[in-house]
PDB file of N, CA and C in Angstrom:
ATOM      1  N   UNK A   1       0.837  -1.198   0.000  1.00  0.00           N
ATOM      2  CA  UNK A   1       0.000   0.000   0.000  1.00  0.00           C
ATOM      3  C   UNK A   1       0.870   1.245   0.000  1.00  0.00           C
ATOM      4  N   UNK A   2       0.163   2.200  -0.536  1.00  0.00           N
ATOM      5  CA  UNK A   2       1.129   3.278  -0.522  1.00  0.00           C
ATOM      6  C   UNK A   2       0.942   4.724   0.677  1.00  0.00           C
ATOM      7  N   UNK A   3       1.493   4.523   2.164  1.00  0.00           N
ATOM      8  CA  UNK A   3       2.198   5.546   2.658  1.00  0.00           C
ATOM      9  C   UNK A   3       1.194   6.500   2.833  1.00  0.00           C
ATOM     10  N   UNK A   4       1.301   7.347   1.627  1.00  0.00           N
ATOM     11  CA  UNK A   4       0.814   8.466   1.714  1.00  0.00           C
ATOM     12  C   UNK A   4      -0.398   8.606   1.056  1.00  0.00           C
ATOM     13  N   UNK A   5      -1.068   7.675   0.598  1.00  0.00           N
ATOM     14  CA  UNK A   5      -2.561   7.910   0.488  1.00  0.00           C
ATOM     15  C   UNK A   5      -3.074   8.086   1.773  1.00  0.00           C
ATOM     16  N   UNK A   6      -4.588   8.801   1.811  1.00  0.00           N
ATOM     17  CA  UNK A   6      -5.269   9.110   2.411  1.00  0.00           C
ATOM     18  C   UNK A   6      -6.284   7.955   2.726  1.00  0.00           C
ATOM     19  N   UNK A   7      -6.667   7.280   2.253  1.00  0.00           N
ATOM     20  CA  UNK A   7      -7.307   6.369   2.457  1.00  0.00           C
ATOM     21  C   UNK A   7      -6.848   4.873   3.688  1.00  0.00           C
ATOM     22  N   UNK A   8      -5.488   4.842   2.891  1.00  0.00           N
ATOM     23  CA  UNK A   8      -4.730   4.510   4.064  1.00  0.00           C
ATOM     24  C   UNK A   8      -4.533   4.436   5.499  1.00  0.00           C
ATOM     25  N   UNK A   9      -4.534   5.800   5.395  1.00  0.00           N
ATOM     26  CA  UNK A   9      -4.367   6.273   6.992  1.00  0.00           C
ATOM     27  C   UNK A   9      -5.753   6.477   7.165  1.00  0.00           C
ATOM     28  N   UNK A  10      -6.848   6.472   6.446  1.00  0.00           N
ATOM     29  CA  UNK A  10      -8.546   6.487   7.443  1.00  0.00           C
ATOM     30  C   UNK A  10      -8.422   5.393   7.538  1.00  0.00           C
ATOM     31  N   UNK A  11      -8.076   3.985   7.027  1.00  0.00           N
ATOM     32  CA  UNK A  11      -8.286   2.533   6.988  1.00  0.00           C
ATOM     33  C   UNK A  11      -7.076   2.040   8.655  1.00  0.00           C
ATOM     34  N   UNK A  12      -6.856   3.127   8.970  1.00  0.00           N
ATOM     35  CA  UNK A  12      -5.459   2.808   9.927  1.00  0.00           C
ATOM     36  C   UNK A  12      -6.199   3.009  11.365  1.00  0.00           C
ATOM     37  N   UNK A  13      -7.333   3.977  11.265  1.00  0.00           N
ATOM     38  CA  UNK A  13      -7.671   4.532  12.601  1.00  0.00           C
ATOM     39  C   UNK A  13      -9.236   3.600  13.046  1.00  0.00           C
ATOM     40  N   UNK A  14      -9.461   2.934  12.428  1.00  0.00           N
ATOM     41  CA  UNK A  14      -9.984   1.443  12.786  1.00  0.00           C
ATOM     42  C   UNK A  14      -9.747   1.085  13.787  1.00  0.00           C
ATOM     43  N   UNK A  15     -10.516   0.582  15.337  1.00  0.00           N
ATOM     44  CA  UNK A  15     -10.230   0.025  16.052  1.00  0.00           C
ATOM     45  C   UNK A  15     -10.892  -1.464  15.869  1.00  0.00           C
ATOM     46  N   UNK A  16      -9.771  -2.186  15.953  1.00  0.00           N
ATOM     47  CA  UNK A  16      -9.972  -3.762  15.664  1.00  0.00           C
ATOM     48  C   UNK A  16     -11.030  -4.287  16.821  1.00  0.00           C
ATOM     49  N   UNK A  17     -10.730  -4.325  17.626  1.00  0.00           N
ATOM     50  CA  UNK A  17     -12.369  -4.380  18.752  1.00  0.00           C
ATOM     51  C   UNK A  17     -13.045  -4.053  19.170  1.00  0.00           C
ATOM     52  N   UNK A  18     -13.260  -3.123  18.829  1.00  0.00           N
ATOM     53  CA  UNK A  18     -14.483  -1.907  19.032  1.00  0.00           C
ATOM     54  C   UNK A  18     -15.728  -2.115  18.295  1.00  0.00           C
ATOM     55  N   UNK A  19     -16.949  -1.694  18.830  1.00  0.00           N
ATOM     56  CA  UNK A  19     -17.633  -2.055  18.067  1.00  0.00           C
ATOM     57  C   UNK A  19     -17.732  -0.932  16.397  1.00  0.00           C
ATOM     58  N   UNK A  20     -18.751  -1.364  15.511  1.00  0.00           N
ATOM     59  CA  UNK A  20     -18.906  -0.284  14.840  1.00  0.00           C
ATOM     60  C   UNK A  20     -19.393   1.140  14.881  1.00  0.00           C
ATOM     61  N   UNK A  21     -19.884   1.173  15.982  1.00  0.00           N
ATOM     62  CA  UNK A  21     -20.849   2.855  16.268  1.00  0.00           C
ATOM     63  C   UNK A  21     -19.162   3.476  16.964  1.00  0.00           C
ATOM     64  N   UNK A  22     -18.525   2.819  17.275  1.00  0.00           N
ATOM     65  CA  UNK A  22     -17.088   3.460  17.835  1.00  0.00           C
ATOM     66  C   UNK A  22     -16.144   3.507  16.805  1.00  0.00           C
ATOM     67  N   UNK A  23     -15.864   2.640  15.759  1.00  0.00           N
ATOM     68  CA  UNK A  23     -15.306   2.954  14.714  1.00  0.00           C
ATOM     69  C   UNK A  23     -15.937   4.248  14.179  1.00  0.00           C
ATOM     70  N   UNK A  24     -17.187   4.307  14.207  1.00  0.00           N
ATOM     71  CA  UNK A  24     -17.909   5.186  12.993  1.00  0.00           C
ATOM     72  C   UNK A  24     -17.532   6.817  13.730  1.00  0.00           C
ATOM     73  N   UNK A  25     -17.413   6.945  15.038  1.00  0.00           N
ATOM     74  CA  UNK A  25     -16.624   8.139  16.196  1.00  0.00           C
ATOM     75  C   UNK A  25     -15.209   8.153  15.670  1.00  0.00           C
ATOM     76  N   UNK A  26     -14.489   7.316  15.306  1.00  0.00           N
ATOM     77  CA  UNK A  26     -13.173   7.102  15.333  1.00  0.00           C
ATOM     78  C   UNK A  26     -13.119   7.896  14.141  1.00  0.00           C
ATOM     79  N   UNK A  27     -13.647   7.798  12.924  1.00  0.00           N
ATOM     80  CA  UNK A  27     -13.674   8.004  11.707  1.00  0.00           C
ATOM     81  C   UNK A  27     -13.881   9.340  11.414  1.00  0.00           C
ATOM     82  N   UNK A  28     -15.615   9.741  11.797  1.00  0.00           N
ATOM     83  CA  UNK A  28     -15.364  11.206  12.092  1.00  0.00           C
ATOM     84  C   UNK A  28     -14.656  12.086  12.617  1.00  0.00           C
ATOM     85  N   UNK A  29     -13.855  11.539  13.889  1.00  0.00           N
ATOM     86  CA  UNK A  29     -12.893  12.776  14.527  1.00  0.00           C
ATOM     87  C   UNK A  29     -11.660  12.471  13.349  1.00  0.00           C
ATOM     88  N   UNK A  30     -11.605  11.046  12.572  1.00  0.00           N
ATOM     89  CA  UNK A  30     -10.434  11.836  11.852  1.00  0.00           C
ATOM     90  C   UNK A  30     -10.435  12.692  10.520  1.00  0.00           C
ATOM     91  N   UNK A  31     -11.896  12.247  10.175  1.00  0.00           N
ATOM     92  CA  UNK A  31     -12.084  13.330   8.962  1.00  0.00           C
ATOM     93  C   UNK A  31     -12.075  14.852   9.747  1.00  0.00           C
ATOM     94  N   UNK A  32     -12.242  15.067  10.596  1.00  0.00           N
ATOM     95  CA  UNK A  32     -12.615  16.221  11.084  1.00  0.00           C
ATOM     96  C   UNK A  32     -11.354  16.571  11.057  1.00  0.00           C
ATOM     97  N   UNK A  33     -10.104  16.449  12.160  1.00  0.00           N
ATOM     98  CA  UNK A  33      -9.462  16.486  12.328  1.00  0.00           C
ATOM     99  C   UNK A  33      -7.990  16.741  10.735  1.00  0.00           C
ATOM    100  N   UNK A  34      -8.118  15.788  10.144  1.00  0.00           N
ATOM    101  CA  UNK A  34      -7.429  15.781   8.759  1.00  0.00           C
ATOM    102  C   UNK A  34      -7.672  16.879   7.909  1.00  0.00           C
ATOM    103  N   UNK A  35      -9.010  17.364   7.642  1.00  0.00           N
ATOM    104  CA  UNK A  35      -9.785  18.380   7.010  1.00  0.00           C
ATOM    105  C   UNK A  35      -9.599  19.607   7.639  1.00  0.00           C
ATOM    106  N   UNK A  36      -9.765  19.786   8.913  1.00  0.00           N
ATOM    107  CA  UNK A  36      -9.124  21.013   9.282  1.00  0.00           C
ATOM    108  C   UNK A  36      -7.839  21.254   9.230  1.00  0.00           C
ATOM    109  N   UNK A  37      -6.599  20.741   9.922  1.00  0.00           N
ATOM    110  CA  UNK A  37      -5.444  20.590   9.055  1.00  0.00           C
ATOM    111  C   UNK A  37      -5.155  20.873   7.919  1.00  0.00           C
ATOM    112  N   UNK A  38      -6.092  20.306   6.835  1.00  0.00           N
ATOM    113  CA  UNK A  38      -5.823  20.833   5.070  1.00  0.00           C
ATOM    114  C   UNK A  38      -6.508  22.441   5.143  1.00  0.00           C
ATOM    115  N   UNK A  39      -7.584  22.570   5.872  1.00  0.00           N
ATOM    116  CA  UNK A  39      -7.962  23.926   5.697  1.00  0.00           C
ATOM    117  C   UNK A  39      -7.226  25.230   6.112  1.00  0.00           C
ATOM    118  N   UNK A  40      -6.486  24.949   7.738  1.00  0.00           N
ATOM    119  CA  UNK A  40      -5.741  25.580   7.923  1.00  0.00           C
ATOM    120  C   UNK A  40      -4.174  25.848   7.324  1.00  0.00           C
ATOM    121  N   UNK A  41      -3.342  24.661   6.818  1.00  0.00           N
ATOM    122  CA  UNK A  41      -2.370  24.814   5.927  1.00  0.00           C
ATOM    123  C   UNK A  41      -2.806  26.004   4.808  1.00  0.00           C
ATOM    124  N   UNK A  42      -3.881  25.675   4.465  1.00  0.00           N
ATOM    125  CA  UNK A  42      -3.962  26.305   2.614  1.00  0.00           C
ATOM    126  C   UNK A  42      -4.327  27.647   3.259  1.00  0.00           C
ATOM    127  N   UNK A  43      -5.026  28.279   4.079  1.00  0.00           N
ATOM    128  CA  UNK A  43      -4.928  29.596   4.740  1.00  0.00           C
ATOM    129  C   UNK A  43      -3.597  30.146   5.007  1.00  0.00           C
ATOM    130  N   UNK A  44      -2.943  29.168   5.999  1.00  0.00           N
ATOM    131  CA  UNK A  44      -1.377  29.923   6.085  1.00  0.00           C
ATOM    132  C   UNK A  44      -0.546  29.985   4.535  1.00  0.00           C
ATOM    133  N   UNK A  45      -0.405  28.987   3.881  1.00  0.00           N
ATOM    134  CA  UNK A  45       0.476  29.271   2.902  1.00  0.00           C
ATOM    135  C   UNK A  45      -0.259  30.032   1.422  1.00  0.00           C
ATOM    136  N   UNK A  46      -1.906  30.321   1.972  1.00  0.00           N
ATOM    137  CA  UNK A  46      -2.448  31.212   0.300  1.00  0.00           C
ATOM    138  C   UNK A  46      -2.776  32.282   0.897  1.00  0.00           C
ATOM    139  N   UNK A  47      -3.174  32.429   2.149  1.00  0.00           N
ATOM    140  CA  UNK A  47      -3.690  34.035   2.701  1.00  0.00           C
ATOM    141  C   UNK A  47      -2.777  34.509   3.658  1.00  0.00           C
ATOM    142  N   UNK A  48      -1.502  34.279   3.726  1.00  0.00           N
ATOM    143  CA  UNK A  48      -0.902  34.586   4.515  1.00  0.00           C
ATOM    144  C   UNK A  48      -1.145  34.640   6.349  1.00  0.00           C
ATOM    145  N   UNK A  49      -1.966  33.415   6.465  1.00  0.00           N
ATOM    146  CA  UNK A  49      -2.375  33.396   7.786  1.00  0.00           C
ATOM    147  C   UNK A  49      -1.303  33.003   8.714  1.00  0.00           C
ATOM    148  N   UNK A  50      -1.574  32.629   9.781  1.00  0.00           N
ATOM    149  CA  UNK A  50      -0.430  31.885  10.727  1.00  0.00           C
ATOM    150  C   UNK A  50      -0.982  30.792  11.481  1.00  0.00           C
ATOM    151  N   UNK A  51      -0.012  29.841  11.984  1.00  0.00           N
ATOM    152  CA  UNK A  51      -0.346  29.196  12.237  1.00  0.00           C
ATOM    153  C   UNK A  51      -0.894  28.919  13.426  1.00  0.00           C
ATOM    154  N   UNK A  52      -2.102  27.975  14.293  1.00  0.00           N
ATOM    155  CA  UNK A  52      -2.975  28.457  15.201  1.00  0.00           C
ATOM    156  C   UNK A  52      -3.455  27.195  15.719  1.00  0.00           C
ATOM    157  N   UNK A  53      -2.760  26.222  16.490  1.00  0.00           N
ATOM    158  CA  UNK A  53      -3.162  24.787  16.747  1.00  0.00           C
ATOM    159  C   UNK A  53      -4.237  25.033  17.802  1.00  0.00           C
ATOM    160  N   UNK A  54      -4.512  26.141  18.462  1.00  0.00           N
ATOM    161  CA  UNK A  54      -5.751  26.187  19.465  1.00  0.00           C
ATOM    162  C   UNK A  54      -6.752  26.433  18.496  1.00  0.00           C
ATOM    163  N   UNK A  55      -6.812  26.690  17.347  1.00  0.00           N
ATOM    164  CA  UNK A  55      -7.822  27.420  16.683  1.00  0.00           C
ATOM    165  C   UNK A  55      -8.411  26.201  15.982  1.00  0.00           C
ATOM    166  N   UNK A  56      -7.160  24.780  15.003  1.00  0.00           N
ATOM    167  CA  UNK A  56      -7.441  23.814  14.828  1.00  0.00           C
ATOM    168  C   UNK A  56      -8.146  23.336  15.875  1.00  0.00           C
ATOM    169  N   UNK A  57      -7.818  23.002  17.244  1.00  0.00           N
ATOM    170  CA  UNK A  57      -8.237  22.242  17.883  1.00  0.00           C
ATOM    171  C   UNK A  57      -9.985  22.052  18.075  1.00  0.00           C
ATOM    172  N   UNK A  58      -9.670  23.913  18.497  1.00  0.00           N
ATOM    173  CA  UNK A  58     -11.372  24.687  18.701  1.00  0.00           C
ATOM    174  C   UNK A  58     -12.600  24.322  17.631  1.00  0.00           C
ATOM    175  N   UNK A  59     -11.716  24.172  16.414  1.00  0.00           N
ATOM    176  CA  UNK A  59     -13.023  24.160  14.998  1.00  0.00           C
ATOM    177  C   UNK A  59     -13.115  22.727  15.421  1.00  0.00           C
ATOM    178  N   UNK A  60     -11.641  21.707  15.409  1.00  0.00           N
ATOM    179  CA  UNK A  60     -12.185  20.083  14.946  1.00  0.00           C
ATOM    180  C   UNK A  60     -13.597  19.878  16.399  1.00  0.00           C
ATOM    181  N   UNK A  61     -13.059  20.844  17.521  1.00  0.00           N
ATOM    182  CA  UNK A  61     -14.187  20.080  18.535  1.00  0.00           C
ATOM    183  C   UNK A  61     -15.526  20.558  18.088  1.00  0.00           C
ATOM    184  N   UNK A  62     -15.781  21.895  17.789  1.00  0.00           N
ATOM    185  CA  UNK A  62     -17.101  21.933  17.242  1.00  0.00           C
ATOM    186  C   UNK A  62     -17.408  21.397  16.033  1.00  0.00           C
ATOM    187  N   UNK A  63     -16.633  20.924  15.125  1.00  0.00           N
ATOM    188  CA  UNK A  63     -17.044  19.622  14.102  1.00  0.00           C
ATOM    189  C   UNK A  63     -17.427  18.147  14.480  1.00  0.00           C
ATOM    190  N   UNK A  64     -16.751  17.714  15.311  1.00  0.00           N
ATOM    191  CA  UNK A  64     -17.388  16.459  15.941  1.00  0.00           C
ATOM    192  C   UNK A  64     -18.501  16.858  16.909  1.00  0.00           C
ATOM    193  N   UNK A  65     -18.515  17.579  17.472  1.00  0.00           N
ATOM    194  CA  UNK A  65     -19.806  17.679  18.540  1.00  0.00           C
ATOM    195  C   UNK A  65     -21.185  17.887  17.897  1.00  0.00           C
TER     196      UNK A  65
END
């Protein structure tokens, strides 16, 4: 498999004994999480923003909640 696909690493954050309604938690915090990351990168390096890991943190929690 290749590394740096994305698919990859959602197929990674799978918990092997968990049930599925906890996978399906697992999944969303990482789309959430991954997606903000891409949103905030492309702000700092196209609008000259800066960088702001409380601010990531703040959006991914009101995205999962």
């Amino acid at each position: 498999m290749d590394h740096n696909d994305s698919c990859y690493h959602f197929l990674q954050s799978k918990l092997g004994r968990a049930s599925e309604s906890v996978n399906d938690v697992w999944g969303a915090l990482w789309i959430a999480v991954v997606s903000e990351i891409w949103k905030h990168k492309s702000k700092v390096i196209f609008k000259g923003g800066v960088v702001d890991v409380s601010e990531i943190f703040t959006i991914v929690q009101l995205k999962v909640w």
